[in-house]
N, C-alpha and C. Protein backbone atom coordinates (compact mmCIF):
# COMPACT_ATOMS: atom_id res chain seq x y z
N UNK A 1 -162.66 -42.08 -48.68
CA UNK A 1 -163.76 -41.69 -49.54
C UNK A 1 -163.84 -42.63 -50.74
N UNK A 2 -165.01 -43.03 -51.14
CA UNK A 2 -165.09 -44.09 -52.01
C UNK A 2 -165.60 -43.09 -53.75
N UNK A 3 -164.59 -43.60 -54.59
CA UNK A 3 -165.22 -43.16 -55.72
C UNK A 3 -165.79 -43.18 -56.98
N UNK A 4 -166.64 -42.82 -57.57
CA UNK A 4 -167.49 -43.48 -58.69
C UNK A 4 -166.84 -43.21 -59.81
N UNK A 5 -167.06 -44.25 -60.22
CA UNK A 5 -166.55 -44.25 -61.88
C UNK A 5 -168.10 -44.07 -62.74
N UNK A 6 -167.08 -42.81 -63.73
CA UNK A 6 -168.19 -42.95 -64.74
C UNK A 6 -167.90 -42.68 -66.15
N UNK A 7 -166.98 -43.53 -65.97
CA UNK A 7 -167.22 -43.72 -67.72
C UNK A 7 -165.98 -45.66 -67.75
N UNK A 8 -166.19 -45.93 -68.56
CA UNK A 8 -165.54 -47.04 -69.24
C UNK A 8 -164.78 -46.48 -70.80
N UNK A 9 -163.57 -46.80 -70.67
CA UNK A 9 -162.58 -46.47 -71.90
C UNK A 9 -161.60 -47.59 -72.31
N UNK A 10 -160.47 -47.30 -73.18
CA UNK A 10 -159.64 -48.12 -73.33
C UNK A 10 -158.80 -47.24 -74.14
N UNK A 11 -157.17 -47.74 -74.30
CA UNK A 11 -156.19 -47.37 -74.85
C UNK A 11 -155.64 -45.35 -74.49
N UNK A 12 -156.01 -45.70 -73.27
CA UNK A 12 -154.86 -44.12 -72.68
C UNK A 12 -154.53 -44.70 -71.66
N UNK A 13 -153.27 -43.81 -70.98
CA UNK A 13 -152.53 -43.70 -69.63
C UNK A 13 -153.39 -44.02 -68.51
N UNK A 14 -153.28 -44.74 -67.76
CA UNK A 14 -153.86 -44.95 -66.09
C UNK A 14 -153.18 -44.74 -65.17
N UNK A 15 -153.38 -44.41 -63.90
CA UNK A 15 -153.23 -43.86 -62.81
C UNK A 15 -152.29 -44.50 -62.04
N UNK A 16 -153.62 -45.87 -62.23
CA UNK A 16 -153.51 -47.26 -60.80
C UNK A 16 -153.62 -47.83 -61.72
N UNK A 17 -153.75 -49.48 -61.09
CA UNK A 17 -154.24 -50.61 -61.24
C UNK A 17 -155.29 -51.52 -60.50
N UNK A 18 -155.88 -51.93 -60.68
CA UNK A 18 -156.70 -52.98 -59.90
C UNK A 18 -156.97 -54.45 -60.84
N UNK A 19 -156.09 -55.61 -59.67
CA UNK A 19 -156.53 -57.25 -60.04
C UNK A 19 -157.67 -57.34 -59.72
N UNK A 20 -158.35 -57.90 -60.80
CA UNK A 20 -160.08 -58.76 -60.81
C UNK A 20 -159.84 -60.00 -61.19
N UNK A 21 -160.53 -60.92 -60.68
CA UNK A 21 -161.16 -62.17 -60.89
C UNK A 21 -162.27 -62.76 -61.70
N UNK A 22 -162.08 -63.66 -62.33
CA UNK A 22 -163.24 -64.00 -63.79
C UNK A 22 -164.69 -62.99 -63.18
N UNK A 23 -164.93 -63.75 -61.92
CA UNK A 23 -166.62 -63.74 -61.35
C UNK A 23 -167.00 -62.12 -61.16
N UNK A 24 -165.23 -61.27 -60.30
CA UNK A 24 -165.25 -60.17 -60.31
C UNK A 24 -166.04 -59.10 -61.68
N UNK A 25 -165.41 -59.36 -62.55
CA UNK A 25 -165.42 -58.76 -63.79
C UNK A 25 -166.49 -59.07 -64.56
N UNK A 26 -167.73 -59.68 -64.05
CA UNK A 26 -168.65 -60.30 -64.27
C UNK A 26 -169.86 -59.38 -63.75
N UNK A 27 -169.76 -59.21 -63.04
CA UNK A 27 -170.69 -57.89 -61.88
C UNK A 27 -170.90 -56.59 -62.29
N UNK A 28 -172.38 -56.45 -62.88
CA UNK A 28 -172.34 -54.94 -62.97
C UNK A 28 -172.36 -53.89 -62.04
N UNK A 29 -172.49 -54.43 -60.77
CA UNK A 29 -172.16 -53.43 -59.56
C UNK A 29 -171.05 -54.55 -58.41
N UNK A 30 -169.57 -53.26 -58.77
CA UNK A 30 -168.31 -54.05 -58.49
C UNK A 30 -167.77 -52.54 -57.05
N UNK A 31 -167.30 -52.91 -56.04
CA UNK A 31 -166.38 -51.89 -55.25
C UNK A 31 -165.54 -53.05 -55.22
N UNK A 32 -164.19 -51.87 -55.03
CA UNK A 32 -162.80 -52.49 -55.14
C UNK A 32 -161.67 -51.42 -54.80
N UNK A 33 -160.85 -51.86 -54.38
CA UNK A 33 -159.84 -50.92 -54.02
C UNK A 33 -158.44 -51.49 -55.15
N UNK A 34 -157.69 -50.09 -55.56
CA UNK A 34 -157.05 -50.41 -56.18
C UNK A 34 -155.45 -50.84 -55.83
N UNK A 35 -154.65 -50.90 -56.38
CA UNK A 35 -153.34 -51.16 -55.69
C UNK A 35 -152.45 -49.68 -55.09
N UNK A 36 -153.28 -48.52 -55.24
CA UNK A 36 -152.72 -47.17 -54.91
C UNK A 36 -153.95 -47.21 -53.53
N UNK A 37 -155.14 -47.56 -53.26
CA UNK A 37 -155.30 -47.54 -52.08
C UNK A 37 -156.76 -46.84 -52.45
N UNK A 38 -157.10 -46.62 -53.74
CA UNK A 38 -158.54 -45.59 -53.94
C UNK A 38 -159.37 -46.78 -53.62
N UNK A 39 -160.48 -46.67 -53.33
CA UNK A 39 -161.79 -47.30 -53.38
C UNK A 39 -162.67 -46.60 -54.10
N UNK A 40 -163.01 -47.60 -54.83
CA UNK A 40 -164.15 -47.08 -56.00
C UNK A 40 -165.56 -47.88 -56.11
N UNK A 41 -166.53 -47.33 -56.49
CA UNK A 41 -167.38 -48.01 -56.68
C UNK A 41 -167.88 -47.67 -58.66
N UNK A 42 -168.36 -49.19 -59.05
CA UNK A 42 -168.23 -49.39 -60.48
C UNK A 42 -170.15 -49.71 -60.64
N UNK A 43 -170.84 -49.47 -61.61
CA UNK A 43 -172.24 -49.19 -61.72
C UNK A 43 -172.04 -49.82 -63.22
N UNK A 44 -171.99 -50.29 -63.97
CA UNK A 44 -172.02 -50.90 -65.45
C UNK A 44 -172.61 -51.83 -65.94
N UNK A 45 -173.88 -50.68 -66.30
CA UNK A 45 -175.26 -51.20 -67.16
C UNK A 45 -174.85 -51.72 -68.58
N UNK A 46 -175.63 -53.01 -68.60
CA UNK A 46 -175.65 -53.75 -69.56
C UNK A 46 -173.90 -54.34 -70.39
N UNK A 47 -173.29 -54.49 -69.49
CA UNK A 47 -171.62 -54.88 -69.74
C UNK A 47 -170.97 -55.37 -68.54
N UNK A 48 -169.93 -56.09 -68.78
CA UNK A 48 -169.00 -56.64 -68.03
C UNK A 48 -168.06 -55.91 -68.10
N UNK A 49 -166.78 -56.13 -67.18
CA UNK A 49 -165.31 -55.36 -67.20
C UNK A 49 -164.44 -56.33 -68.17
N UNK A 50 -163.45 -55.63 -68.81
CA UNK A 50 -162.44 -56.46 -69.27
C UNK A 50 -160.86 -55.88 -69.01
N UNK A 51 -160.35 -56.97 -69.51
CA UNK A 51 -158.50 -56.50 -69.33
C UNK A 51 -158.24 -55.44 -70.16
N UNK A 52 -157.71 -54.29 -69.82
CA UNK A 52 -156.99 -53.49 -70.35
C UNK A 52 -158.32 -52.32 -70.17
N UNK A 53 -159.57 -52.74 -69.66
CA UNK A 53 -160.52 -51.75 -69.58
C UNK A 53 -159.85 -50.07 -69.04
N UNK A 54 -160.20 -49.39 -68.82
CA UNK A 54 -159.18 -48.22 -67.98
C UNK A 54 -160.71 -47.73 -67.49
N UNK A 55 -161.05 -47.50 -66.12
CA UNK A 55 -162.37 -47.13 -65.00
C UNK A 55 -162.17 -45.31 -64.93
N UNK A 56 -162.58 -44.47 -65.33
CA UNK A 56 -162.55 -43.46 -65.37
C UNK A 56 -162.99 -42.78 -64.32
N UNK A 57 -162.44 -42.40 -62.69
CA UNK A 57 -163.30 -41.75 -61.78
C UNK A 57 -163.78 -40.14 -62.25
N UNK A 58 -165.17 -40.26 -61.31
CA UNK A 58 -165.72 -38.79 -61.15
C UNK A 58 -164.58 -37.94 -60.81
N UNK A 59 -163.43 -38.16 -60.31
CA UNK A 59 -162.02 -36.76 -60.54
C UNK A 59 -161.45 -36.76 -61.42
N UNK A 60 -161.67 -38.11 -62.07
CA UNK A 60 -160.18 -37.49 -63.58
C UNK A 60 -159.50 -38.92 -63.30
N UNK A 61 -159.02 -39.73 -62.00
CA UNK A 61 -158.17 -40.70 -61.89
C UNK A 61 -158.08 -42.03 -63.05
N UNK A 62 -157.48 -42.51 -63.26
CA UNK A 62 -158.05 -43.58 -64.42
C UNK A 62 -157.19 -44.93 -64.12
N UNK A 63 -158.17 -45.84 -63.80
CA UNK A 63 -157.85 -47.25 -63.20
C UNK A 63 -157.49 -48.03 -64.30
N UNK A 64 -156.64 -48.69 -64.60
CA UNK A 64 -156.35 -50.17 -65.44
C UNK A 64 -157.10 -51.44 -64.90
N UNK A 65 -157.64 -52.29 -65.45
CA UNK A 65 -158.27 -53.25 -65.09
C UNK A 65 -156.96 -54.61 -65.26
N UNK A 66 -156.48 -55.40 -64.80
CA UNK A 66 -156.27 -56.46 -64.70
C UNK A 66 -156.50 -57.20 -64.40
N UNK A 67 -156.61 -58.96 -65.15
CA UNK A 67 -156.88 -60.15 -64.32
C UNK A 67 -156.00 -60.80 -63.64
N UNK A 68 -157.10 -61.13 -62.65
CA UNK A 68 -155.86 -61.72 -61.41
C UNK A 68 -156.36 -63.72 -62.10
N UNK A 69 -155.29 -64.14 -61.27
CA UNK A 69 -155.65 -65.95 -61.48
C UNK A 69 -156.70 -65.97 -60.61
N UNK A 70 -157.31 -67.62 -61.02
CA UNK A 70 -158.13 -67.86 -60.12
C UNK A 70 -158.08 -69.61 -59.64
N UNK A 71 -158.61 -69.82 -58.87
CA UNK A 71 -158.57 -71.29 -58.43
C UNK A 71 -159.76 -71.75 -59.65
N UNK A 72 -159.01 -72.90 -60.35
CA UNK A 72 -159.38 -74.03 -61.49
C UNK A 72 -159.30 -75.18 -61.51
N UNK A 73 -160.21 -75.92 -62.29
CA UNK A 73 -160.03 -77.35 -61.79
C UNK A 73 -160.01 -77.91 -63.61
N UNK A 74 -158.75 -78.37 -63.69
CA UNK A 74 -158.65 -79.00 -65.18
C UNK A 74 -159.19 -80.34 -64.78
N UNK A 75 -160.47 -80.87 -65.97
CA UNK A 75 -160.28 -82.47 -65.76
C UNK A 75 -160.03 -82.95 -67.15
N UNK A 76 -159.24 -83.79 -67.05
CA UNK A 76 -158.51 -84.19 -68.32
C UNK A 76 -159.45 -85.61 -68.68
N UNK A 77 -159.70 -86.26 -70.03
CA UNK A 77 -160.56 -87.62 -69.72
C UNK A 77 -159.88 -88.54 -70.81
N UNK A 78 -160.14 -89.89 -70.95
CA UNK A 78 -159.46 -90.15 -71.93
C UNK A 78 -160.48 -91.21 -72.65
N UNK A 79 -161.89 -90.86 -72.32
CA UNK A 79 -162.48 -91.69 -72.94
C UNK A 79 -163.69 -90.34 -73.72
N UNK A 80 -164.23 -90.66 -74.45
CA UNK A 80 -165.58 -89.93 -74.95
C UNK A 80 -167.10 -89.77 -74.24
N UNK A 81 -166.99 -90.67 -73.88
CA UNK A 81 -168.17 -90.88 -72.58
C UNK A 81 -168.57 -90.43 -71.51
N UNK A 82 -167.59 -90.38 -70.54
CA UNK A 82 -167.27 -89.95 -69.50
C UNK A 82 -167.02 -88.55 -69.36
N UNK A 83 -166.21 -87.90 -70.69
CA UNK A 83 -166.29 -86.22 -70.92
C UNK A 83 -168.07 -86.24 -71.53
N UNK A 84 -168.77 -86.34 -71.95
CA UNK A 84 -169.83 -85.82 -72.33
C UNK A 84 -170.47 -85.99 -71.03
N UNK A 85 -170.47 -87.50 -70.58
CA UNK A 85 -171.25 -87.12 -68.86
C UNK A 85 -171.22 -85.52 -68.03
N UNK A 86 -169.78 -85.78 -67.97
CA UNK A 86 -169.64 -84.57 -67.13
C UNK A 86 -169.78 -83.01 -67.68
N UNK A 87 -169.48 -82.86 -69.07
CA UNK A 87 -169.51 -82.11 -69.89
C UNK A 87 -171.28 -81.50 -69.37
N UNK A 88 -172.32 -82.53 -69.24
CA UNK A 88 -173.65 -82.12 -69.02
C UNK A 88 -173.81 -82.02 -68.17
N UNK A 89 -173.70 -82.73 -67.13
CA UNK A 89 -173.53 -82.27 -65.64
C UNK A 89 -173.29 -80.82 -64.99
N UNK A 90 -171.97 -80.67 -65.81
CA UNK A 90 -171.42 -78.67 -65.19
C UNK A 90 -172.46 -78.27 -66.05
N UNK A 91 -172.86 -78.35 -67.25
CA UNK A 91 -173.44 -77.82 -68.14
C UNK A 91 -175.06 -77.50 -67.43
N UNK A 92 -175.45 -78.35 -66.62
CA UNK A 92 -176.89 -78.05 -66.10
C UNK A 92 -176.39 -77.14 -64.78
N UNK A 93 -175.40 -77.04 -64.21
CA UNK A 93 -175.08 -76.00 -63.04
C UNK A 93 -174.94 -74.70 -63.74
N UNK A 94 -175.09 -74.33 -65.20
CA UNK A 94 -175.17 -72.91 -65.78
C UNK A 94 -173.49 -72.53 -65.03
N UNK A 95 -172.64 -73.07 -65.15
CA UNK A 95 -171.62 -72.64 -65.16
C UNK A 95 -170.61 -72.08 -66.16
N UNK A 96 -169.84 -70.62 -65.99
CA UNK A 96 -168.90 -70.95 -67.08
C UNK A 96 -167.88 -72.10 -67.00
N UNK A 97 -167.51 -72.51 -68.59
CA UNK A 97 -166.81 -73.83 -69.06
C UNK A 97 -165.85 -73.13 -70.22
N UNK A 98 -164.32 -73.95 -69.76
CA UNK A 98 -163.81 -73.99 -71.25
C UNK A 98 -163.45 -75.51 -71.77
N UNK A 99 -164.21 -75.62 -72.47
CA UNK A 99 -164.14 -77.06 -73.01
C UNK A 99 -163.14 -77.45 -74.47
N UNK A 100 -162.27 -78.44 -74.35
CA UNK A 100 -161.10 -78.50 -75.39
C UNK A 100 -161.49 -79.92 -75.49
N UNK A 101 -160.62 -80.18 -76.28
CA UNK A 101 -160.43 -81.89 -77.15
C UNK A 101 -160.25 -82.57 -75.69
N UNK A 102 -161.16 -83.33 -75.05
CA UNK A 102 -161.11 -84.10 -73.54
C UNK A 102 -160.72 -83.50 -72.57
N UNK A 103 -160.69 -82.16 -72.48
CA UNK A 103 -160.90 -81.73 -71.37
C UNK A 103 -161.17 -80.41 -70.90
N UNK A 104 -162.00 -80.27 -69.69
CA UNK A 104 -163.04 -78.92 -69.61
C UNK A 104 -162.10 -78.50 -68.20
N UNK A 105 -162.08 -77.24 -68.64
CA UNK A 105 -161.58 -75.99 -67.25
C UNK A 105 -162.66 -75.51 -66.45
N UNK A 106 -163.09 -75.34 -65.15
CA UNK A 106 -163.93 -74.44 -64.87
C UNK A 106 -163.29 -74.25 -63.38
N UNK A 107 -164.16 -73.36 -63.46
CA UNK A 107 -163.91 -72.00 -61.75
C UNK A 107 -164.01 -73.13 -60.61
N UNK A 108 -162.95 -72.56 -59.63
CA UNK A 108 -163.60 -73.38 -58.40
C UNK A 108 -164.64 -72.98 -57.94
N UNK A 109 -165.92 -73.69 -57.40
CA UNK A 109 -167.44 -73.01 -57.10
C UNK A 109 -168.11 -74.39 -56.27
N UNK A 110 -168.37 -73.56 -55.63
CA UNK A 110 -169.13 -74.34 -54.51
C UNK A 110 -170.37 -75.38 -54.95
N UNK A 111 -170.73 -74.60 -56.19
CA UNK A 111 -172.03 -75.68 -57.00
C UNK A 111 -171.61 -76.67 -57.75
N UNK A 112 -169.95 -76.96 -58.14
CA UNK A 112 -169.65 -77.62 -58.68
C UNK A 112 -168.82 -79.00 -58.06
N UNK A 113 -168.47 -78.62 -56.52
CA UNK A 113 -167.82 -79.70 -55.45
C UNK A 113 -168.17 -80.90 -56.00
N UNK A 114 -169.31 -81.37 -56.00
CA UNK A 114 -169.55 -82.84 -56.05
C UNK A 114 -169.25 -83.32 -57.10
N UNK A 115 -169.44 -82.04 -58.24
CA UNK A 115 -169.25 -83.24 -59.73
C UNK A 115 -167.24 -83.59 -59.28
N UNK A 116 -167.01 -82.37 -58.90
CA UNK A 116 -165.18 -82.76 -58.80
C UNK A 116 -164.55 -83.53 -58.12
N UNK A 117 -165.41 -83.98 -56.57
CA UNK A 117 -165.50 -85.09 -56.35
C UNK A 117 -165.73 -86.58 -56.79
N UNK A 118 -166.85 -86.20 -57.71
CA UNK A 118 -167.35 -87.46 -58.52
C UNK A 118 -165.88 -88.26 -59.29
N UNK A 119 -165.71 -86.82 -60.35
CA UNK A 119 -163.88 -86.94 -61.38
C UNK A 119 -163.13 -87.84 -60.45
N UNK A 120 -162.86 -87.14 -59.10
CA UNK A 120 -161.68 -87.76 -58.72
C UNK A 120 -161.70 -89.11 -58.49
N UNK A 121 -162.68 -89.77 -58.27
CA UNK A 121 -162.70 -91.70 -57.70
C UNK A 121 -163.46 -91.90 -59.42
N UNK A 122 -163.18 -91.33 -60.62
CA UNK A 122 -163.09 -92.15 -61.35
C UNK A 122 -161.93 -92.08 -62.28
N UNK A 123 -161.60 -93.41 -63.11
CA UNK A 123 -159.80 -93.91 -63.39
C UNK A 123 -159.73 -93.11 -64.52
N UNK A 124 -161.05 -92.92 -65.06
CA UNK A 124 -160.76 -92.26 -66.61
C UNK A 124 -160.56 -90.92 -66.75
N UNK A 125 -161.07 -90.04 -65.34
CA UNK A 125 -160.51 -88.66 -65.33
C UNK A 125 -159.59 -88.56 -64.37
N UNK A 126 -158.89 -87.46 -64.90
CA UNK A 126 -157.19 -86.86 -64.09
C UNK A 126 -157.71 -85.18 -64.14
N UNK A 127 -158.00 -85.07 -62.28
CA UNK A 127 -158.84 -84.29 -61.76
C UNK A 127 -157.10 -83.21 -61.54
N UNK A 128 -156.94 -81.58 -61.76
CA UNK A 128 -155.94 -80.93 -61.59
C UNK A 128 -156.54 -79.43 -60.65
N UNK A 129 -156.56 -79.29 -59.59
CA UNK A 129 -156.67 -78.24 -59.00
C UNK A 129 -155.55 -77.30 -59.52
N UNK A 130 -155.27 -75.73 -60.05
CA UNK A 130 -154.24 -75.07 -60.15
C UNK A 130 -154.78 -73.23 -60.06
N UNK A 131 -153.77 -72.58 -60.03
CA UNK A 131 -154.31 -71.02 -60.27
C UNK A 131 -153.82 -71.04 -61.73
N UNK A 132 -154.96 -70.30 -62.15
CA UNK A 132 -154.21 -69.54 -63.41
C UNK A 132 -155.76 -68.66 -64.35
N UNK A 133 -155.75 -68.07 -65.39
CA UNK A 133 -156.52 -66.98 -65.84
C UNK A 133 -157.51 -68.00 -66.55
N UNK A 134 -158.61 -67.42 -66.30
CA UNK A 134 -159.79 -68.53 -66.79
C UNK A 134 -160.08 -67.92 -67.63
N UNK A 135 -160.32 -68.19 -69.08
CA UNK A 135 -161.15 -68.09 -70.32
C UNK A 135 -161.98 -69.19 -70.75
N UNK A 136 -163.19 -68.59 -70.08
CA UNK A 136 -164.52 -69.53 -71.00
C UNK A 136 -164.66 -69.64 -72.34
N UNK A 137 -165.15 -70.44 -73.26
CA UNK A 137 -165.69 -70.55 -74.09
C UNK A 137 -167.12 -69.74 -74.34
N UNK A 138 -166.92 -68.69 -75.30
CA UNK A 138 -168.19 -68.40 -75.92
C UNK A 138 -168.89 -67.09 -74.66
N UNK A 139 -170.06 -67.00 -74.59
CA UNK A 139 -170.89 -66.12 -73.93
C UNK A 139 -171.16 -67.28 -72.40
N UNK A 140 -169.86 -67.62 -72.11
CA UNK A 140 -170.33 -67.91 -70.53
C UNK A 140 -170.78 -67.13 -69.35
N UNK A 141 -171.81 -67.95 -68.75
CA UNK A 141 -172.40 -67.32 -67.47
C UNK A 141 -172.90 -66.26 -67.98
N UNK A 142 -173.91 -66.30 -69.06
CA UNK A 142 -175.24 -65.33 -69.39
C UNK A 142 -176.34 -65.49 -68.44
N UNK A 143 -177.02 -64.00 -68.72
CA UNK A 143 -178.18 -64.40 -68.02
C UNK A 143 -179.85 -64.90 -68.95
N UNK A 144 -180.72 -65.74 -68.32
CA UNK A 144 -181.76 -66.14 -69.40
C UNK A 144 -182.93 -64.98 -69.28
């Protein structure tokens, strides 16, 4: 039996747990099963999920939200140029970005293959596939 959550809270006791993913936690209509085995379905108008959220089911149960890693692609650059190229490039794919002093993090994504291709056959970027917890910069992946 699948069950609805209806309410969103934070700071009491939870039940379960359930790992989400950046894109996961992004979705205002999310089903997911938790690590106790419930399946739930999540409805959340005008908001995203976050860590430490707690999913309140229609019985009383109360889910913890956690982030899981995700596949990332660090490109490191060592010139100024070449990061602003690409910097605009992801930037016109409306992707989330975390962008630092020469070098930008983003999600692995199918819209982004080619620019990461591009990185890799050039000398000035050092292209890093890895897992780990993605934090964008700012109000990434809004809608217009």
């Amino acid at each position: 039996m699948i069950c609805k959550v209806t309410e969103i809270i934070r700071d009491v006791e939870a039940d379960d747990e359930v790992l989400l993913d950046w894109f996961d936690m992004q979705k205002p209509n999310l089903c997911a099963i938790s690590k106790n085995g419930l399946e739930f379905i999540v409805k959340a108008k005008y908001t995203h999920l976050h860590e430490n959220d707690i999913l309140v089911c229609e019985d009383g149960h109360k889910i913890k939200i956690s982030k899981s890693e995700d596949d990332i692609y660090t490109l490191t650059f060592t010139d100024h140029i070449t990061f602003a190229r690409i910097a605009y490039e992801i930037g016109n794919r409306h992707q989330p970005v975390c962008i630092e002093d020469y070098k930008i993090t983003i999600l692995e994504d199918i819209s982004t293959q080619d620019i990461i291709k591009a990185c890799e056959s050039i000398d000035k970027v050092e292209v890093k596939k890895h897992r780990g917890i993605f934090k964008p910069n700012g109000n990434a992946h809004h809608s217009h």
